[in-house]
PDB file of N, CA and C in Angstrom:
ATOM      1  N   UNK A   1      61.793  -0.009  -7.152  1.00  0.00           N
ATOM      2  CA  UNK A   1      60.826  -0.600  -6.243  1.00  0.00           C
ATOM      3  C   UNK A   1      59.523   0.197  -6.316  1.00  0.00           C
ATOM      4  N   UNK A   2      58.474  -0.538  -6.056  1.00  0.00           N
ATOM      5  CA  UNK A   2      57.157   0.349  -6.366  1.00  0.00           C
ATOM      6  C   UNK A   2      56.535   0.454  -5.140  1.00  0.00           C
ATOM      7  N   UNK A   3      56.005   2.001  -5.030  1.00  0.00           N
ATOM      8  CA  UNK A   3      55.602   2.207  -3.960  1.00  0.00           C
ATOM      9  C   UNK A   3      54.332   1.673  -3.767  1.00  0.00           C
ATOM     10  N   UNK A   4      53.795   1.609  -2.101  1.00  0.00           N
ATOM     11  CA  UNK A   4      52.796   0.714  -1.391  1.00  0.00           C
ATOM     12  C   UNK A   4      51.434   1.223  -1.919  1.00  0.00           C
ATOM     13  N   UNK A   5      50.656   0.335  -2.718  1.00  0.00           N
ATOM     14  CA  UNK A   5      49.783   0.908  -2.785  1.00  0.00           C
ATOM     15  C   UNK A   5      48.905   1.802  -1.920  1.00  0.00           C
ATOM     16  N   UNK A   6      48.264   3.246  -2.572  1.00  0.00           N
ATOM     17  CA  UNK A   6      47.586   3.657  -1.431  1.00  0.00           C
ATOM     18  C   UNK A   6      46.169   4.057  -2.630  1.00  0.00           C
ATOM     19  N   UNK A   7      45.028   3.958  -1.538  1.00  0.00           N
ATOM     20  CA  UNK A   7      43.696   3.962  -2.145  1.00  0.00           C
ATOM     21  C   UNK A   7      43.046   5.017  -1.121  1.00  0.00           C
ATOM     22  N   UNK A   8      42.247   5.744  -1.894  1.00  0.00           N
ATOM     23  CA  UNK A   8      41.602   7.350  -1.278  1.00  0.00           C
ATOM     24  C   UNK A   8      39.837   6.922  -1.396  1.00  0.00           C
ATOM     25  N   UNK A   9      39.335   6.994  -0.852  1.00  0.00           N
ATOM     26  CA  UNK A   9      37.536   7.083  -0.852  1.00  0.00           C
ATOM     27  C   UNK A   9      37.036   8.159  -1.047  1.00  0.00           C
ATOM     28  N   UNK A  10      36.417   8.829  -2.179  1.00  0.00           N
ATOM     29  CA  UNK A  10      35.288  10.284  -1.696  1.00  0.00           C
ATOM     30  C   UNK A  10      34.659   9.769  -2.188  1.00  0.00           C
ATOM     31  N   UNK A  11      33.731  10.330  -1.692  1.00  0.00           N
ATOM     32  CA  UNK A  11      31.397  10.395  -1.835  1.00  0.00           C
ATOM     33  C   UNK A  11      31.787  11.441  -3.119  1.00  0.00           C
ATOM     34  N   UNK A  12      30.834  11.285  -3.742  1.00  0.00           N
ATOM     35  CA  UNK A  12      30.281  11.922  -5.073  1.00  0.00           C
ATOM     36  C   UNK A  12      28.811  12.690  -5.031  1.00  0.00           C
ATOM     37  N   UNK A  13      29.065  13.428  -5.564  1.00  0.00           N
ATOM     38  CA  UNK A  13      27.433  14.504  -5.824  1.00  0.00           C
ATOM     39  C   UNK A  13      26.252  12.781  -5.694  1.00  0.00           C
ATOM     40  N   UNK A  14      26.105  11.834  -6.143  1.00  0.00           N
ATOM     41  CA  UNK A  14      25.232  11.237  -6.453  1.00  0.00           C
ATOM     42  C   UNK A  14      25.847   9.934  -5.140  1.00  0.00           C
ATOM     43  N   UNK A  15      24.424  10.015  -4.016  1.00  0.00           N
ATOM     44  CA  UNK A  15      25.156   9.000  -3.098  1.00  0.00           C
ATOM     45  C   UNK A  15      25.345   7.555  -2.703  1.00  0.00           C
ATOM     46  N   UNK A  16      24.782   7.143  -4.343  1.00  0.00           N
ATOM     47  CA  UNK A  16      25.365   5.568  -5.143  1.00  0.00           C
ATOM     48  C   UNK A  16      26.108   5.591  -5.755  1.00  0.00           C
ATOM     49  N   UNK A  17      27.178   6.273  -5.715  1.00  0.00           N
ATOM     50  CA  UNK A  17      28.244   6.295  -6.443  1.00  0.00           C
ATOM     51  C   UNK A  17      29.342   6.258  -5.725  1.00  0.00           C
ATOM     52  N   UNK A  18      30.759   6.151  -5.697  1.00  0.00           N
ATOM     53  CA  UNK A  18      32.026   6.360  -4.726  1.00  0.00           C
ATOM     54  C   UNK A  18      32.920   6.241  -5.788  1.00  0.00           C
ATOM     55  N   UNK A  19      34.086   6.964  -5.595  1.00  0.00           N
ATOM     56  CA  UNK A  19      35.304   7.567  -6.324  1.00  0.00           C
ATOM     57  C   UNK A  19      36.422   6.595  -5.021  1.00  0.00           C
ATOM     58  N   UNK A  20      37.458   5.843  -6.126  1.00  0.00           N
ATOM     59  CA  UNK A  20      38.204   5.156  -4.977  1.00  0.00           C
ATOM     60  C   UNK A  20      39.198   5.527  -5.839  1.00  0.00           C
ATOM     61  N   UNK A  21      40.149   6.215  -5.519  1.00  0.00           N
ATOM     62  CA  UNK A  21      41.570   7.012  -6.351  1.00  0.00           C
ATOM     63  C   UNK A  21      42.319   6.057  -5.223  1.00  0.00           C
ATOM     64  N   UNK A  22      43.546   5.622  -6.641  1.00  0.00           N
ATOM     65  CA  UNK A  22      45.047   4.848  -6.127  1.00  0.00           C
ATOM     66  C   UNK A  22      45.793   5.437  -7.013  1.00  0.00           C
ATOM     67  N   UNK A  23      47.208   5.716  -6.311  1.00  0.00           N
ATOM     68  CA  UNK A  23      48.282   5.930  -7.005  1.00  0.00           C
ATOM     69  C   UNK A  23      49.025   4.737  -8.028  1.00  0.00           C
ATOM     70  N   UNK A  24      47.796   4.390  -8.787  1.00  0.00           N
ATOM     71  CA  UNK A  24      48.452   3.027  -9.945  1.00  0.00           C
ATOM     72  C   UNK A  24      47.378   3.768 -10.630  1.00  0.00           C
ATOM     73  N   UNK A  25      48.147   3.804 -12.344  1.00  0.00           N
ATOM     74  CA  UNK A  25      46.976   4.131 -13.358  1.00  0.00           C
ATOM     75  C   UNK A  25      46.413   2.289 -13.519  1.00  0.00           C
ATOM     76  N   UNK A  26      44.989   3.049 -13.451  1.00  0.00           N
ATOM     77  CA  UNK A  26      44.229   1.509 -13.772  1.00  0.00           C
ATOM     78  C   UNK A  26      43.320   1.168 -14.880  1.00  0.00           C
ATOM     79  N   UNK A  27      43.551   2.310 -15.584  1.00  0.00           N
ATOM     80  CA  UNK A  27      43.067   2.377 -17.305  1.00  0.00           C
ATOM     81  C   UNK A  27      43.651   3.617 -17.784  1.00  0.00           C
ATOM     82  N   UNK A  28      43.927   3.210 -18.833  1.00  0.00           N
ATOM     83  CA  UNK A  28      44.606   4.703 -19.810  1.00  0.00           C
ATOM     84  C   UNK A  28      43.522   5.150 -20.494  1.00  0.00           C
ATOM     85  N   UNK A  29      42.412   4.142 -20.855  1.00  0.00           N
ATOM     86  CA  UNK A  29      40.786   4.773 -21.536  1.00  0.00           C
ATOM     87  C   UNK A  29      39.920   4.767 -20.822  1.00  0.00           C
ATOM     88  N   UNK A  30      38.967   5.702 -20.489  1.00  0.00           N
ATOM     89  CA  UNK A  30      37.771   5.311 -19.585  1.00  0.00           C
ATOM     90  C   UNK A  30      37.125   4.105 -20.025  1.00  0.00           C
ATOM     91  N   UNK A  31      36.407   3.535 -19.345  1.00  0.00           N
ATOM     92  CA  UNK A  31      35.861   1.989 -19.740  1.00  0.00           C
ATOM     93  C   UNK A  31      34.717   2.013 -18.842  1.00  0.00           C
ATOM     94  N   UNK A  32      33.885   1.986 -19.131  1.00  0.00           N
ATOM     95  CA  UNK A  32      32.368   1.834 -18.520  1.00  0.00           C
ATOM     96  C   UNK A  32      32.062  -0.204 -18.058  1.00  0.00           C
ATOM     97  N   UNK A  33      31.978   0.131 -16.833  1.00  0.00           N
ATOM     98  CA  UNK A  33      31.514  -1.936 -17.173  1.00  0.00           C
ATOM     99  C   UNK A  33      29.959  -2.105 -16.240  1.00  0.00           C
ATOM    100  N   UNK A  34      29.437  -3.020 -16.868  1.00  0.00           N
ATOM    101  CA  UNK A  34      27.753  -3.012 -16.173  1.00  0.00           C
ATOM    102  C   UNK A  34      27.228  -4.144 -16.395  1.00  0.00           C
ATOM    103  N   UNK A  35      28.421  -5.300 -16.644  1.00  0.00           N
ATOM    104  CA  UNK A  35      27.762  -6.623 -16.674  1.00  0.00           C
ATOM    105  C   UNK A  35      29.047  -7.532 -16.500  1.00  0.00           C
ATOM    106  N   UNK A  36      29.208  -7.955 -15.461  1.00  0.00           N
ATOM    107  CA  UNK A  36      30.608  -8.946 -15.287  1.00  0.00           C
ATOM    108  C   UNK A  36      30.870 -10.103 -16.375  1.00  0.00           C
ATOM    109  N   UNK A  37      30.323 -10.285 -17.289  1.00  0.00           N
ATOM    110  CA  UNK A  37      30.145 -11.268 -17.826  1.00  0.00           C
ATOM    111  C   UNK A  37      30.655 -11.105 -19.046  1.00  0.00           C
ATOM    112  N   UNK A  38      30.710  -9.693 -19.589  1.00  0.00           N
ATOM    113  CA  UNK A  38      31.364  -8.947 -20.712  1.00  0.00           C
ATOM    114  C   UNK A  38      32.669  -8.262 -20.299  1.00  0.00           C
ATOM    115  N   UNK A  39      32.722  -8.244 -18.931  1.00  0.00           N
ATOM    116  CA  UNK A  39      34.442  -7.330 -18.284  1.00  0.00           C
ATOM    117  C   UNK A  39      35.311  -7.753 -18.932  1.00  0.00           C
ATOM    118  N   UNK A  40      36.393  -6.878 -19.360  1.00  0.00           N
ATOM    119  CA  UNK A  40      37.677  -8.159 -19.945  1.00  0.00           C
ATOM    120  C   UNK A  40      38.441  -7.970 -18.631  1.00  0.00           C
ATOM    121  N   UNK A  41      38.207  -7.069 -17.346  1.00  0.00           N
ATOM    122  CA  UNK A  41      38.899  -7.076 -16.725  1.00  0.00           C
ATOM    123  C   UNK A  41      38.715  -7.672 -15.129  1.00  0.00           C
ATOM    124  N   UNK A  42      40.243  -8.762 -14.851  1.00  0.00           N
ATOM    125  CA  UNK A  42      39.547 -10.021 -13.550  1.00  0.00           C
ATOM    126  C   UNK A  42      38.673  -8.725 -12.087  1.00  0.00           C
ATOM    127  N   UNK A  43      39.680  -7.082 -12.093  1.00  0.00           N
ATOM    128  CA  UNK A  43      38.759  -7.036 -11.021  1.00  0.00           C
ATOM    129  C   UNK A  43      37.760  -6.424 -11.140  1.00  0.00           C
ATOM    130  N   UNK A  44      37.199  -5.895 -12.686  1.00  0.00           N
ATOM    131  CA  UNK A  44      35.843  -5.440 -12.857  1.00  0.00           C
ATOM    132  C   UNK A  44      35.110  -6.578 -12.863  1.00  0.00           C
ATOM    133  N   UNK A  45      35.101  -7.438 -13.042  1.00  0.00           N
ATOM    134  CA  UNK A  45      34.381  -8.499 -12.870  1.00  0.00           C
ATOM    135  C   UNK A  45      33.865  -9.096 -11.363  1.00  0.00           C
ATOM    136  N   UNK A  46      34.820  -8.800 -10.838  1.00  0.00           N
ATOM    137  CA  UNK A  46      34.604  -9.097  -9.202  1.00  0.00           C
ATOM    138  C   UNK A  46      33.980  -7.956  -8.323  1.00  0.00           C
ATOM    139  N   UNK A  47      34.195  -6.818  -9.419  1.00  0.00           N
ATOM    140  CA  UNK A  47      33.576  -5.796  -8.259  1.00  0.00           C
ATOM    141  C   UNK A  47      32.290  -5.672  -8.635  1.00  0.00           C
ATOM    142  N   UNK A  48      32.103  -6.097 -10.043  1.00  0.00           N
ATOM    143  CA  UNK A  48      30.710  -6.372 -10.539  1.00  0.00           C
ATOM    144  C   UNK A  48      29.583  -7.845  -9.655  1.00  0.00           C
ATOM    145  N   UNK A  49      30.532  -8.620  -9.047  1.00  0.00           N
ATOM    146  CA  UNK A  49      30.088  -9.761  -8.190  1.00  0.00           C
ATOM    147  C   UNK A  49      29.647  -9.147  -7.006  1.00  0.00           C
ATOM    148  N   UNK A  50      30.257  -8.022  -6.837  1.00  0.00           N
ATOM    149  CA  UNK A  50      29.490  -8.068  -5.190  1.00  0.00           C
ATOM    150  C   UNK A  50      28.467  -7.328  -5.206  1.00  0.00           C
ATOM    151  N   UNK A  51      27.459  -7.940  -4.347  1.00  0.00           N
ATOM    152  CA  UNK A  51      26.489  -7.849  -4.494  1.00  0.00           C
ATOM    153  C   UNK A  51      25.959  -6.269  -4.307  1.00  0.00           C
ATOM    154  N   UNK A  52      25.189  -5.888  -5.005  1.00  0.00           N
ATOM    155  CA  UNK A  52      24.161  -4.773  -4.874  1.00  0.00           C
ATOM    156  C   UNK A  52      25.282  -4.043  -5.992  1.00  0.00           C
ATOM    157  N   UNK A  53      26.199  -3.809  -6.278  1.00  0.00           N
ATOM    158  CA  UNK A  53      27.237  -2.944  -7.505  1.00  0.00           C
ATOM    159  C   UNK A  53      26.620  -3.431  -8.860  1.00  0.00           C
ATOM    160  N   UNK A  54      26.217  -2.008  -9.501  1.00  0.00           N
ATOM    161  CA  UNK A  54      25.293  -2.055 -10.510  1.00  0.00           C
ATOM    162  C   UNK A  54      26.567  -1.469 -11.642  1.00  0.00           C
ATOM    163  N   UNK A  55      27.559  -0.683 -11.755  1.00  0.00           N
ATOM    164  CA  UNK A  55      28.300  -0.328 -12.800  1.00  0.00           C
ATOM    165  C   UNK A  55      29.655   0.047 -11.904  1.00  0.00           C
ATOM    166  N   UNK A  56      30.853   0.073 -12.603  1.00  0.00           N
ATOM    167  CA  UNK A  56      31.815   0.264 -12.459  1.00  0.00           C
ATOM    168  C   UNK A  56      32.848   1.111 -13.678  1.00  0.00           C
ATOM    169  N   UNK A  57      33.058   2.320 -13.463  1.00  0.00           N
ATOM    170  CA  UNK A  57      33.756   2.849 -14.200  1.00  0.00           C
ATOM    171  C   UNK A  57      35.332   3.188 -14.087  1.00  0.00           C
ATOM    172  N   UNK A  58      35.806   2.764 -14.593  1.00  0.00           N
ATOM    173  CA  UNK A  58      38.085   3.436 -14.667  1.00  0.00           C
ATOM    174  C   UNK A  58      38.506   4.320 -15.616  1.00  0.00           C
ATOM    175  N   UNK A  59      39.389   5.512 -15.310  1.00  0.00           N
ATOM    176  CA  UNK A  59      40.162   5.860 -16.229  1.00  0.00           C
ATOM    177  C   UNK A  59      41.230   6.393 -15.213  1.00  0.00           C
ATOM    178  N   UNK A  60      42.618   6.602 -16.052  1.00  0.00           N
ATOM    179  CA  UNK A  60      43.294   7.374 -15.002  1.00  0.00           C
ATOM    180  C   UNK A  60      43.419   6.636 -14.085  1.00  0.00           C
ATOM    181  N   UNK A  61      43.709   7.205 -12.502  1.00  0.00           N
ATOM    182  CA  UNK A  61      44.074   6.866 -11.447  1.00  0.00           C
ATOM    183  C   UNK A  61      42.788   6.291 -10.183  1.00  0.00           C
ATOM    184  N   UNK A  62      41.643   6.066 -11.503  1.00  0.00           N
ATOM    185  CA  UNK A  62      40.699   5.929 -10.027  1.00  0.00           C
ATOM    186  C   UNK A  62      39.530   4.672 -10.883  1.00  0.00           C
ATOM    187  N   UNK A  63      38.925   4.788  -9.655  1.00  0.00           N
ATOM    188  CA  UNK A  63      37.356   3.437 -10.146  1.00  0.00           C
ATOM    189  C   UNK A  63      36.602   4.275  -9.594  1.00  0.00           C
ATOM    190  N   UNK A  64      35.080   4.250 -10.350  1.00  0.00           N
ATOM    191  CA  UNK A  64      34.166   4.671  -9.677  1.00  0.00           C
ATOM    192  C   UNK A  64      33.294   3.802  -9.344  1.00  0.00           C
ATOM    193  N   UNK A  65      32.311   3.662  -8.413  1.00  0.00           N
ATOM    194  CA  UNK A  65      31.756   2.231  -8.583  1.00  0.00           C
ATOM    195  C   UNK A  65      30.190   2.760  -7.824  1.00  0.00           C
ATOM    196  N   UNK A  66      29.627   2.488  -8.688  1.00  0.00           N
ATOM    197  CA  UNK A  66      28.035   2.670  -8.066  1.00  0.00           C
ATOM    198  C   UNK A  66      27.199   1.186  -7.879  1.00  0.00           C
ATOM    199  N   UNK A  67      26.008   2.234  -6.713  1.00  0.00           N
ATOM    200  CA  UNK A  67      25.613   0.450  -5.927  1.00  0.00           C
ATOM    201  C   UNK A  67      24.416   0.613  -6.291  1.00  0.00           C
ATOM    202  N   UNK A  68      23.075   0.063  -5.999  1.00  0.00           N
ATOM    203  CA  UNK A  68      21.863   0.148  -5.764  1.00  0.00           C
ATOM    204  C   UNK A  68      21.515   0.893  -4.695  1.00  0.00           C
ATOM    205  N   UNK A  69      20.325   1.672  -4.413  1.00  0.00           N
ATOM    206  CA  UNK A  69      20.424   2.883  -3.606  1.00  0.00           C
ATOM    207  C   UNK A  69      20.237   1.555  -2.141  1.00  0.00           C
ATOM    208  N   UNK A  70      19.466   0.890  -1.969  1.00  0.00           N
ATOM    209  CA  UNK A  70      19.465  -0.102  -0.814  1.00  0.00           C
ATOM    210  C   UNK A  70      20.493  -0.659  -0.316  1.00  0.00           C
ATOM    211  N   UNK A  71      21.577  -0.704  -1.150  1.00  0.00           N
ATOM    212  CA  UNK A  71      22.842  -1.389  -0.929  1.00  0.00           C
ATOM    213  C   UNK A  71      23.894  -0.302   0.616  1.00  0.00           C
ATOM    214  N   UNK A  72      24.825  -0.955   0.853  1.00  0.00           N
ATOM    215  CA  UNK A  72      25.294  -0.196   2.031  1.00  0.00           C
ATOM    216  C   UNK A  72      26.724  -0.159   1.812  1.00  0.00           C
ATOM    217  N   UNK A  73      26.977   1.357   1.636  1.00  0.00           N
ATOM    218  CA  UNK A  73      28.258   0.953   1.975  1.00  0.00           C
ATOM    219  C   UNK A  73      29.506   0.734   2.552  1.00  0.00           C
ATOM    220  N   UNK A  74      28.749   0.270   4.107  1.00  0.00           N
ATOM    221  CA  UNK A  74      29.429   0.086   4.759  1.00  0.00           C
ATOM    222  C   UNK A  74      30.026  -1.783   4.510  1.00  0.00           C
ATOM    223  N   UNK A  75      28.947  -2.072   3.619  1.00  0.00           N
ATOM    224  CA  UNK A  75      29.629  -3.868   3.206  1.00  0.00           C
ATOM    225  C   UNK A  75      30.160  -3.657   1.883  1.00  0.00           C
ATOM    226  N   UNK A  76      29.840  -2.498   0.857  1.00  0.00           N
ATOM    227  CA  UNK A  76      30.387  -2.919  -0.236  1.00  0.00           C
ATOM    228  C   UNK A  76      31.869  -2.049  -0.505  1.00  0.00           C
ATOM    229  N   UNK A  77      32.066  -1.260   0.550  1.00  0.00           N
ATOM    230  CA  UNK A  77      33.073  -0.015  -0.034  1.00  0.00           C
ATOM    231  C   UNK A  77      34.461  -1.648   0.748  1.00  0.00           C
ATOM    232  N   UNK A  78      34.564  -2.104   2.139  1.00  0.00           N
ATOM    233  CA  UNK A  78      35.788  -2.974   2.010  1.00  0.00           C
ATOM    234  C   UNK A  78      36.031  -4.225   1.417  1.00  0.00           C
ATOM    235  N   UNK A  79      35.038  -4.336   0.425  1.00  0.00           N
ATOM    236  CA  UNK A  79      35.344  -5.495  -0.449  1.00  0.00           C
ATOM    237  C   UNK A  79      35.709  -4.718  -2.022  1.00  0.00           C
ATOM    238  N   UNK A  80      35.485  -3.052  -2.210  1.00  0.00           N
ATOM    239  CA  UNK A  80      36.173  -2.854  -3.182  1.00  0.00           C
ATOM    240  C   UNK A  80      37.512  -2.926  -2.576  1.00  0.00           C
ATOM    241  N   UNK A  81      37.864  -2.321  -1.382  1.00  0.00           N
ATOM    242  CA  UNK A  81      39.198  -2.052  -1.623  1.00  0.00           C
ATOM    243  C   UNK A  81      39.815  -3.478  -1.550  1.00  0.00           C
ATOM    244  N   UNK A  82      39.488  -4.602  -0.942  1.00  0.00           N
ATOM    245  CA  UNK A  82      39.826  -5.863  -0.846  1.00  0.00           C
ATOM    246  C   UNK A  82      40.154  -6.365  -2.138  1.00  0.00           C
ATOM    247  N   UNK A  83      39.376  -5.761  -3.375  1.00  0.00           N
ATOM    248  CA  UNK A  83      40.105  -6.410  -4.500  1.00  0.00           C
ATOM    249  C   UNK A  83      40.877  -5.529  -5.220  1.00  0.00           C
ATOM    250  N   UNK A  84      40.543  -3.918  -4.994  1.00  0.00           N
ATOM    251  CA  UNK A  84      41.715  -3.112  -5.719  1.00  0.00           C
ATOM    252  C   UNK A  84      42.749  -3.983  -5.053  1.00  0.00           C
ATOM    253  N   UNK A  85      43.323  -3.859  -3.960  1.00  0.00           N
ATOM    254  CA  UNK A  85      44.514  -4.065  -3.438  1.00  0.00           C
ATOM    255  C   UNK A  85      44.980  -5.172  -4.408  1.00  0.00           C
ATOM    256  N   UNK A  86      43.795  -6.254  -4.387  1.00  0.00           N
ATOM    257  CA  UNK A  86      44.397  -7.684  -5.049  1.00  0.00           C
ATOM    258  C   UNK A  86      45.036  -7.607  -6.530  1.00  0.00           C
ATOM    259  N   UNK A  87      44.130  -6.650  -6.767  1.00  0.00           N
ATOM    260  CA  UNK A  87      44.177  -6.386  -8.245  1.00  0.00           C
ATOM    261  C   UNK A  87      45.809  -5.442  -8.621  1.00  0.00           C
ATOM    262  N   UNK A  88      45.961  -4.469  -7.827  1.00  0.00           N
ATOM    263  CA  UNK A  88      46.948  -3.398  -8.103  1.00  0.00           C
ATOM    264  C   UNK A  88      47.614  -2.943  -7.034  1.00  0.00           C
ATOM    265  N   UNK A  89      48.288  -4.177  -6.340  1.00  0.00           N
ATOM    266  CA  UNK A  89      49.113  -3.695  -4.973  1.00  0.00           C
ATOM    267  C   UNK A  89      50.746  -4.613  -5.785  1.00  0.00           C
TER     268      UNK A  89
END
């Protein structure tokens, strides 16, 4: 049985950026993504949809996901986790 997903938030030196660590590996290669349209992956693509998220990076156990400095993230950090979950629960 697999345990419940769990997802961690830290701030990063740079404060358009956020580190969202889950106990699911969610790439075995780092993968840079910065245009939803080229993602091969359904939730880089979606996290690339919401609005003001300018790049999204995975390797290992985490996503990093940077916004536009105007962007807030108090709207964009629960719609990442809204689709990690979807993506890897």
């Amino acid at each position: 049985m697999t345990e419940p997903l769990e997802i961690a938030v830290q701030g990063t030196p740079n404060p358009n950026a956020a580190k969202f660590s889950l106990n699911r590996i969610v790439a075995a290669q780092g993968k840079t993504y910065r245009d939803a349209a080229s993602a091969d992956a359904a939730w880089a693509k979606a996290l690339l949809a919401i609005p003001g998220v300018t790049q999204v990076f995975a390797i290992n156990n985490f996503v990093s996901v940077n916004k536009r400095p105007e962007a807030d993230w108090s709207v964009i950090g629960p719609q990442v986790d809204t689709i990690l979950r979807q993506a890897f629960a």
